[in-house]
C-alpha atoms as a PDB file:
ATOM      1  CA  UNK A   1     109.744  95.115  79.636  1.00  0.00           C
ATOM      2  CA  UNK A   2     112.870  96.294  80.937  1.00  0.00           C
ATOM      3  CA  UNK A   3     115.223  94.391  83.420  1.00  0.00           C
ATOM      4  CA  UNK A   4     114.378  98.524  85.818  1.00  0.00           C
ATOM      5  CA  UNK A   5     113.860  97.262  89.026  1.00  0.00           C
ATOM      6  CA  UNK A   6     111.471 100.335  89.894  1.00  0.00           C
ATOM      7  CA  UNK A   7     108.260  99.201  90.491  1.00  0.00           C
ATOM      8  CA  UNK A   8     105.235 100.335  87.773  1.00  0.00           C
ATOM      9  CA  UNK A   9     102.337 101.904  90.242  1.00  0.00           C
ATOM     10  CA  UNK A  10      98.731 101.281  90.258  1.00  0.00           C
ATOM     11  CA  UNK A  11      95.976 103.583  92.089  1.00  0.00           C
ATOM     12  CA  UNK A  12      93.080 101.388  93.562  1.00  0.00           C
ATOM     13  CA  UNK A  13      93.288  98.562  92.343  1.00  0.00           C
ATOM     14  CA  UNK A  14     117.402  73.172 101.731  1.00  0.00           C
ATOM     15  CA  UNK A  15     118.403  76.008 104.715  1.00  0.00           C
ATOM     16  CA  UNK A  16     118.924  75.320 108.231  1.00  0.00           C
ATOM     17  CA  UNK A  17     116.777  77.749 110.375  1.00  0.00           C
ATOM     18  CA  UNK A  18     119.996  78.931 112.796  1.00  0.00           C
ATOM     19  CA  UNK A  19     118.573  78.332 116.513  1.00  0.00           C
ATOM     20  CA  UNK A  20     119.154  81.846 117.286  1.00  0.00           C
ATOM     21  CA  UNK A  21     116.184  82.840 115.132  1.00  0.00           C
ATOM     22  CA  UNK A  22     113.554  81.145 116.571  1.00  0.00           C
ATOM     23  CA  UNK A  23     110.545  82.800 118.394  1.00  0.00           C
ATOM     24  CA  UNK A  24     108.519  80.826 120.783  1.00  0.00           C
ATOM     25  CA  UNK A  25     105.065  79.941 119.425  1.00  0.00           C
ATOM     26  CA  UNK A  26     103.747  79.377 122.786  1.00  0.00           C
ATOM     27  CA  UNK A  27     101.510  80.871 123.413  1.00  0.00           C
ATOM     28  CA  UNK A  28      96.469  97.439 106.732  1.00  0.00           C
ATOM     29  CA  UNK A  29      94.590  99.919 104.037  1.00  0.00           C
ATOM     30  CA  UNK A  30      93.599 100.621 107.538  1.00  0.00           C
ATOM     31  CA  UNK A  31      92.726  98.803 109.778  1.00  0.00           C
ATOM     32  CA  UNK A  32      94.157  94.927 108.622  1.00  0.00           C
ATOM     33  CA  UNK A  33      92.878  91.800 110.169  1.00  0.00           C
ATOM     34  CA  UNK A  34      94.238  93.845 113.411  1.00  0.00           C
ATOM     35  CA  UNK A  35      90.930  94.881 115.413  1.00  0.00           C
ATOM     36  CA  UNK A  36      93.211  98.368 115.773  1.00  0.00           C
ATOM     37  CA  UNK A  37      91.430 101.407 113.960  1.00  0.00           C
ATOM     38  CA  UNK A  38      93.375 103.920 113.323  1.00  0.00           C
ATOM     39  CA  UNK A  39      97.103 104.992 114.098  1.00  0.00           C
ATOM     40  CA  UNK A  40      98.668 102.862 116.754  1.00  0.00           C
ATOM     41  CA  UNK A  41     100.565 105.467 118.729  1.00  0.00           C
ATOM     42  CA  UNK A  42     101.973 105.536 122.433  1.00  0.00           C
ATOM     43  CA  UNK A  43     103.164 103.278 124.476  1.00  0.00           C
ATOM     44  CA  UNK A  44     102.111 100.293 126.369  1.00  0.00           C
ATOM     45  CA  UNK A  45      98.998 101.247 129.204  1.00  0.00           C
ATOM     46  CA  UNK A  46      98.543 100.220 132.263  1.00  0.00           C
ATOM     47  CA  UNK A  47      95.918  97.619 130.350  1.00  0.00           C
ATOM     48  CA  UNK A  48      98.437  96.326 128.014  1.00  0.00           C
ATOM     49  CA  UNK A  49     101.553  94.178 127.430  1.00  0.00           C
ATOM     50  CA  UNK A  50     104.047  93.941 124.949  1.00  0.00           C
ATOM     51  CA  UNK A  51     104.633  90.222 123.326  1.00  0.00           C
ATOM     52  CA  UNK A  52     106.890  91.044 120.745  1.00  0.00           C
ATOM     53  CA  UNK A  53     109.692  93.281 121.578  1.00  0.00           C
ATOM     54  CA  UNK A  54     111.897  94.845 118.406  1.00  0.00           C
ATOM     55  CA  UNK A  55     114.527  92.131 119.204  1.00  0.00           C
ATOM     56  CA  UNK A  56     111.778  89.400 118.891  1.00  0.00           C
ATOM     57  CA  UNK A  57     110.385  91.328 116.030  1.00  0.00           C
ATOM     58  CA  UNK A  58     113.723  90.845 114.342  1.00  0.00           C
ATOM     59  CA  UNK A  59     114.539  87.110 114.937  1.00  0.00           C
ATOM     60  CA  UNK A  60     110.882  86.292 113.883  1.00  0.00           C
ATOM     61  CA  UNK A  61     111.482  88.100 110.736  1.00  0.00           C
ATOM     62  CA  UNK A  62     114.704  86.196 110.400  1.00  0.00           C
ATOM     63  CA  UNK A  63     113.104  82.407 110.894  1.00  0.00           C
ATOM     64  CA  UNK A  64     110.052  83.696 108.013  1.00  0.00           C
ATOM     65  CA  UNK A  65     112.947  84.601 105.503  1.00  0.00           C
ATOM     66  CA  UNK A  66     114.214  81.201 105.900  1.00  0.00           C
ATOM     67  CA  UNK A  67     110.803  79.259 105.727  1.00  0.00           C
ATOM     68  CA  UNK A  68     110.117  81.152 103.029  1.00  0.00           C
ATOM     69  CA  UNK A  69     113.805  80.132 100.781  1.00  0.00           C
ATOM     70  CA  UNK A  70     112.950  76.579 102.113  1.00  0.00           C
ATOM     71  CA  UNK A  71     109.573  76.493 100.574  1.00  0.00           C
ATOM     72  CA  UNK A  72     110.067  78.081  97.462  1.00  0.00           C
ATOM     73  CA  UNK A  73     113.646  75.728  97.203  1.00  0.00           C
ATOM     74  CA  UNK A  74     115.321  78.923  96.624  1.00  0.00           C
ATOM     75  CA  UNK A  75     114.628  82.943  95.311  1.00  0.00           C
ATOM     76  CA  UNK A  76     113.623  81.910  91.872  1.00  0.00           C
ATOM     77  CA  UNK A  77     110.122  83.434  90.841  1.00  0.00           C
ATOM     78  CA  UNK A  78     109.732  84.922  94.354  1.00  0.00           C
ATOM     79  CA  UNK A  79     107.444  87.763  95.018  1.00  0.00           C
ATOM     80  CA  UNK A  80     106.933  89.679  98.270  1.00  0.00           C
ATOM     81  CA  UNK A  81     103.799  91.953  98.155  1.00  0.00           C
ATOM     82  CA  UNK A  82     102.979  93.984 101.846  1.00  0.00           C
ATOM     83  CA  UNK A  83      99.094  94.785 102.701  1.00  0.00           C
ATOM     84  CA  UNK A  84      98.907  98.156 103.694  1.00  0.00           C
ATOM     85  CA  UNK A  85     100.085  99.633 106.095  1.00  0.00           C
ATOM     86  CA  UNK A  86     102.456  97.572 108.234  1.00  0.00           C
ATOM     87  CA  UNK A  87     102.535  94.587 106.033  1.00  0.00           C
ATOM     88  CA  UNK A  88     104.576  96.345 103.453  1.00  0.00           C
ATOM     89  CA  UNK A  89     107.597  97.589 105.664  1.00  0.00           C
ATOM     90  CA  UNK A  90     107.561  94.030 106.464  1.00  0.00           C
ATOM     91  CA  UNK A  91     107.924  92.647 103.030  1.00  0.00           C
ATOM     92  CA  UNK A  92     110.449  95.223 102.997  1.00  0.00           C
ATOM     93  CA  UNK A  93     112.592  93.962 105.744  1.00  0.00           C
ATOM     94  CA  UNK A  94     111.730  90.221 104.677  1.00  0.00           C
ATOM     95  CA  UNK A  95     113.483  90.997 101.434  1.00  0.00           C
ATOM     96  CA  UNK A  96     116.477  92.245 103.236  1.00  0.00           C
ATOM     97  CA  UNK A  97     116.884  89.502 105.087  1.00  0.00           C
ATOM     98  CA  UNK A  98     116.109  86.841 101.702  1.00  0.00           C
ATOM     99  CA  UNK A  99     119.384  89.287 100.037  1.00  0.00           C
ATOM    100  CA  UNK A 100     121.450  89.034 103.242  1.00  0.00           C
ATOM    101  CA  UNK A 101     120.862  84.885 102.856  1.00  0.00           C
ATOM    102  CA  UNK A 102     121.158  84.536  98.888  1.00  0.00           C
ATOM    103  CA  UNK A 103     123.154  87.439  97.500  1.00  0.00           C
ATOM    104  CA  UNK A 104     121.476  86.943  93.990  1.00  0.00           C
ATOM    105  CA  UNK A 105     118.169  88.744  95.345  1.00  0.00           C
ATOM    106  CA  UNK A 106     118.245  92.132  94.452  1.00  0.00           C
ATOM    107  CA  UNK A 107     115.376  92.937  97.366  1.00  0.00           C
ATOM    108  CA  UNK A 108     113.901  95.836  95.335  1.00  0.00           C
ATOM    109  CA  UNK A 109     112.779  93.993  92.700  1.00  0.00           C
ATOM    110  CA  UNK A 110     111.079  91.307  94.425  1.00  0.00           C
ATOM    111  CA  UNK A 111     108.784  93.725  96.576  1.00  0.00           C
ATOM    112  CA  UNK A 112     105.578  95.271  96.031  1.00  0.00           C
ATOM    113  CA  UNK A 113     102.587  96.934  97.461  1.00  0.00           C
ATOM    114  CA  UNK A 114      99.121  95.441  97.385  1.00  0.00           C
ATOM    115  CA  UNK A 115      96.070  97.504  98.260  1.00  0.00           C
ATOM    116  CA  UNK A 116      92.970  95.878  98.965  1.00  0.00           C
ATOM    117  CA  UNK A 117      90.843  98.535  99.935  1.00  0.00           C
ATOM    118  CA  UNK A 118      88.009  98.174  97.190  1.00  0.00           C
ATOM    119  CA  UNK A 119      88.002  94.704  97.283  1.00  0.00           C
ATOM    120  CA  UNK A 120      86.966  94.507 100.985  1.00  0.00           C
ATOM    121  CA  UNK A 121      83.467  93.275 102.336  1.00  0.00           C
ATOM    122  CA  UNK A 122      82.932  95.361 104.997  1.00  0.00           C
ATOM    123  CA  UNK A 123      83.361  99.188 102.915  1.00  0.00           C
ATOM    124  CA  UNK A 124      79.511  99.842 104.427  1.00  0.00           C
ATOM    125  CA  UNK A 125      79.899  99.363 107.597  1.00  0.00           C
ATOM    126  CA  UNK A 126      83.410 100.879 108.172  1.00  0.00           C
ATOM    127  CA  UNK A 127      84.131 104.232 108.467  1.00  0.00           C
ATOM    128  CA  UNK A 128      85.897 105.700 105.018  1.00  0.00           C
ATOM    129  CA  UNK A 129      89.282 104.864 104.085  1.00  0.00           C
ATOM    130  CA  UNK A 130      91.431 106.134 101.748  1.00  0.00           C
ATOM    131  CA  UNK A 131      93.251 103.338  99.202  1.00  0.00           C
ATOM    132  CA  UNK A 132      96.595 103.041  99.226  1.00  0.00           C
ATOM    133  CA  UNK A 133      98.769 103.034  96.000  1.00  0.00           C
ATOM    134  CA  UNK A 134      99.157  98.780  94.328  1.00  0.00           C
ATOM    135  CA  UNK A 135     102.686  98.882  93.625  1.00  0.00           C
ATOM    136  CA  UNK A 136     104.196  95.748  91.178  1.00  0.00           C
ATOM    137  CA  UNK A 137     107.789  95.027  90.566  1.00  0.00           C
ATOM    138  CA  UNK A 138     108.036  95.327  86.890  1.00  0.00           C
ATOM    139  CA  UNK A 139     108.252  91.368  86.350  1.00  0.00           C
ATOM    140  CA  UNK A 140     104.508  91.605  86.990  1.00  0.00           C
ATOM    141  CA  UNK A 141     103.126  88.838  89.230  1.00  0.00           C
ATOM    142  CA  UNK A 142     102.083  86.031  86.518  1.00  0.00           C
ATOM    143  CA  UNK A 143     103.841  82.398  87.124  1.00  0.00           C
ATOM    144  CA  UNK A 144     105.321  84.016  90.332  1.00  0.00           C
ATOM    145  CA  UNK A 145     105.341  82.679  93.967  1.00  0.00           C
ATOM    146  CA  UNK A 146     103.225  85.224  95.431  1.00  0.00           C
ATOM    147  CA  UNK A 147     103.911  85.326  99.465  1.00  0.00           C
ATOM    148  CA  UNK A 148     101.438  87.904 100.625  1.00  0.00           C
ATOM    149  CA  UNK A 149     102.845  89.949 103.921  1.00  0.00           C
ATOM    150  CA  UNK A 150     100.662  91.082 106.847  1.00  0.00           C
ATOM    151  CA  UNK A 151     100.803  92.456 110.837  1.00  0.00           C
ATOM    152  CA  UNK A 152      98.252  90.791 112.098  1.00  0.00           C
ATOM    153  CA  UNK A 153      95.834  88.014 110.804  1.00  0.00           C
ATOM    154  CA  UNK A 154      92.228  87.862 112.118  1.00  0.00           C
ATOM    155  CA  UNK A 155      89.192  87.319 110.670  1.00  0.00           C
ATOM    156  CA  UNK A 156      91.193  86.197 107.125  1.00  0.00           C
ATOM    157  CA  UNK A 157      88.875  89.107 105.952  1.00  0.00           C
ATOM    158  CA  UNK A 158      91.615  90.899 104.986  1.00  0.00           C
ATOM    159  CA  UNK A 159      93.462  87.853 102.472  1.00  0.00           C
ATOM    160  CA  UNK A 160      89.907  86.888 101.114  1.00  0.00           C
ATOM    161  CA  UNK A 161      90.202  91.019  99.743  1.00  0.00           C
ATOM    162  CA  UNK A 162      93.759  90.580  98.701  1.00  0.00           C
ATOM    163  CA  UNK A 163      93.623  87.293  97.050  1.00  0.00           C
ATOM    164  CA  UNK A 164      90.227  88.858  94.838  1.00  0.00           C
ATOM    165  CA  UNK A 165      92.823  91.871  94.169  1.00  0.00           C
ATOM    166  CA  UNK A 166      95.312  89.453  92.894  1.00  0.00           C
ATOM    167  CA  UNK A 167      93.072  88.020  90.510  1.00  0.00           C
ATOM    168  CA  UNK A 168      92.544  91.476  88.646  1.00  0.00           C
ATOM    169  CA  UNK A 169      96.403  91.913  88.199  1.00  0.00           C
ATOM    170  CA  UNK A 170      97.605  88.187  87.011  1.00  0.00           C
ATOM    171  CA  UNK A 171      97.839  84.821  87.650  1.00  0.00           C
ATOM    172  CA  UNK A 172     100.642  83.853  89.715  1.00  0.00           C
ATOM    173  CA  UNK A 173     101.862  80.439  89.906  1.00  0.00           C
ATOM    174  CA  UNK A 174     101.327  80.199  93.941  1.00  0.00           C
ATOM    175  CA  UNK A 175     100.067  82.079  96.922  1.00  0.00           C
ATOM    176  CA  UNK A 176     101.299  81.892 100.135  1.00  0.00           C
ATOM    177  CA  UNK A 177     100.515  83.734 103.710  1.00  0.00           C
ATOM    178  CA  UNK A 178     103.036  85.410 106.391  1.00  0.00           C
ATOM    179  CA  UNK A 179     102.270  87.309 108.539  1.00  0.00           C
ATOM    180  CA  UNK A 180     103.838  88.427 112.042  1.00  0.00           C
ATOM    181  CA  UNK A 181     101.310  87.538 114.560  1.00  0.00           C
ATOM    182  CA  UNK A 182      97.964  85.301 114.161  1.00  0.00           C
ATOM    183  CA  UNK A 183      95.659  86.150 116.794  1.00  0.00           C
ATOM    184  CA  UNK A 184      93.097  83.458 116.121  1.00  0.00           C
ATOM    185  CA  UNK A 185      88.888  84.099 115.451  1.00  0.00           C
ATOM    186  CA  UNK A 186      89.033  82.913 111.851  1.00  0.00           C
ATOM    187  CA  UNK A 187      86.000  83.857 110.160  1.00  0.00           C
ATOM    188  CA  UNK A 188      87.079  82.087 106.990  1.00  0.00           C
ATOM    189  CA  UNK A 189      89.132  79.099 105.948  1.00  0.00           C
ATOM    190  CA  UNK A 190      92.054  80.835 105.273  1.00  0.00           C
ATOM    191  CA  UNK A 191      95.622  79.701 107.187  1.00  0.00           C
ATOM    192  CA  UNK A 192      99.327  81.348 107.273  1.00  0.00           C
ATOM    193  CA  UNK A 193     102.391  79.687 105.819  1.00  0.00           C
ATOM    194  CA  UNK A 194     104.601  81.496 107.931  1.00  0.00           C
ATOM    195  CA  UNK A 195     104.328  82.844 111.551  1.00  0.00           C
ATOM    196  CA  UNK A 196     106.220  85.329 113.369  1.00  0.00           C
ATOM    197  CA  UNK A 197     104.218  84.001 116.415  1.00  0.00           C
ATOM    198  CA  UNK A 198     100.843  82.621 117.615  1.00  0.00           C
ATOM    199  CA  UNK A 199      99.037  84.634 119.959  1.00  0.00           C
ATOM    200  CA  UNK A 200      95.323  83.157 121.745  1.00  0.00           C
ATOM    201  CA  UNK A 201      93.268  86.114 122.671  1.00  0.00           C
ATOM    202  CA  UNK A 202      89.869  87.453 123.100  1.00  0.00           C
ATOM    203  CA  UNK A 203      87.636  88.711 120.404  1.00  0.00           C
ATOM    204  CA  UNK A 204      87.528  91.821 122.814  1.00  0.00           C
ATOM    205  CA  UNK A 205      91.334  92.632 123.334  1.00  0.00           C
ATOM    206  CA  UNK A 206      93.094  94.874 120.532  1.00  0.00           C
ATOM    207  CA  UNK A 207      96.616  93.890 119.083  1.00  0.00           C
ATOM    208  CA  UNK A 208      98.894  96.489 118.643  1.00  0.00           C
ATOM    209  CA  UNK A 209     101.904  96.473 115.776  1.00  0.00           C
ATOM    210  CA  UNK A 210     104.114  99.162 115.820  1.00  0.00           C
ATOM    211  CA  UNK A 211     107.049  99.982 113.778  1.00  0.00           C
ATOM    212  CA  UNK A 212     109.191 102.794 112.901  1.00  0.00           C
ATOM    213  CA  UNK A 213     108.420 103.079 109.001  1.00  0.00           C
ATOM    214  CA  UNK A 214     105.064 103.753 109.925  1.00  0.00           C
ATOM    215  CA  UNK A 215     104.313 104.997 113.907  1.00  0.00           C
ATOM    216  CA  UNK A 216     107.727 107.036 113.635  1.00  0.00           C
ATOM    217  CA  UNK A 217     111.143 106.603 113.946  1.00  0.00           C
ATOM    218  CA  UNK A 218     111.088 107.623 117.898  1.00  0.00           C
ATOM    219  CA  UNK A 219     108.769 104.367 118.225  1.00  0.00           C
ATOM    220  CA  UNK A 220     110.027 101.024 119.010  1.00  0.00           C
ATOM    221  CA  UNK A 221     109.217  98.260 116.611  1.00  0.00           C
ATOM    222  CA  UNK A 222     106.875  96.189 119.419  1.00  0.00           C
ATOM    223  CA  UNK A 223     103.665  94.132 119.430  1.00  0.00           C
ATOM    224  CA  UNK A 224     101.207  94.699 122.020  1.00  0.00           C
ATOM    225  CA  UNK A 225      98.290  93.439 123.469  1.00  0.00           C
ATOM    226  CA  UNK A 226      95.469  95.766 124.977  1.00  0.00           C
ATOM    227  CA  UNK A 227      92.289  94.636 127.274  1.00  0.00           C
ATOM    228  CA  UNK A 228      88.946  95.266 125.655  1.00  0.00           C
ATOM    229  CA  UNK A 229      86.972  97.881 127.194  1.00  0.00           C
END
């Protein structure tokens, strides 16, 4: 194996947190543990309200990075690997931020792409999707701190597929979960490490991630909540 920090591809298949970068916690394939279907494109209705603007976005993103150093006691062994869609611009910009903190992480080679598409439970009763590509950085995942990268967690539906995806490509040392907004409604045990924010809602009410790498780059990077019909 080479010490190439492009990724090989696969088709279907102790910090101090500044205070500046905390959010308050008051309060993929297509779709993700979002209950959105679909692109997520517009702006905010008339039903709707925006809970995470870019600059929240941002500082969440920031406080995550550092949970995630603290954790792991450092970079060493540390992958990143995004759900489709939105949770792999996020690994993205996670791994900026882990370089920007410890300038021995070269943030290419410590993030991936995991598709979970065929390993979902619900592929007969949703409409068809098309899978994504599973993208590894070359180190592979075995004896690696795995932190799995999401939008939106919901049902946990959407780990339980990624976790039974992991297990066809290695054994890593450890998993963990963040992801940028837990909405609540757990259908299975399944709990984040790291949250951009907690948000209560309604089994009815849709939550809305948008960001540029994905929605466009006219869009602003926000997370909104919409009333169920």
């Amino acid at each position: 194996m080479t010490s190439s920090s492009m990724p090989f591809e696969l088709v279907p298949s102790s910090f101090t947190v500044p205070s500046s970068s905390i959010v308050s916690s008051d309060y993929t394939a297509v779709p993700s543990d979002s209950t959105a279907v679909g692109e997520n494109a517009g702006g905010a209705g008339a039903s709707s309200r925006v809970v995470l603007s870019a600059a929240d976005i941002d500082r969440a993103l920031t406080r995550i990075a550092y949970e995630i150093l603290e954790a792991n006691k450092g970079s060493e062994n540390l992958l990143l690997l995004g759900i489709p869609r939105r949770g792999y611009p996020l690994a993205q910009r996670l791994a900026a931020k882990l370089a920007a903190t410890d300038p021995s992480i070269d943030p290419a080679a410590i993030v991936g792409q995991l598709d979970v598409t065929m390993f979902r439970d619900d592929l007969a009763h949703q409409p068809t999707r098309a899978p994504q590509r599973t993208q590894l950085p070359v180190s592979g995942i075995d004896n690696k701190v795995i932190v799995l990268v999401d939008d939106v967690l919901y049902s946990g539906r959407t780990i339980r597929a990624a976790l039974d995806a992991l297990v066809d490509l290695g054994r890593p040392r450890a998993v963990r979960l963040a992801v940028l907004v837990d909405r609540g409604h757990r259908e299975l045990p399944i709990r984040a490490d790291h949250v951009g924010k907690n948000l209560p809602t309604s089994s009815s009410e849709k939550v809305r991630v948008r960001l540029a790498e994905i929605d466009g780059a006219d869009v602003t990077d926000e997370v909104v909540i919409e009333a169920g019909a």
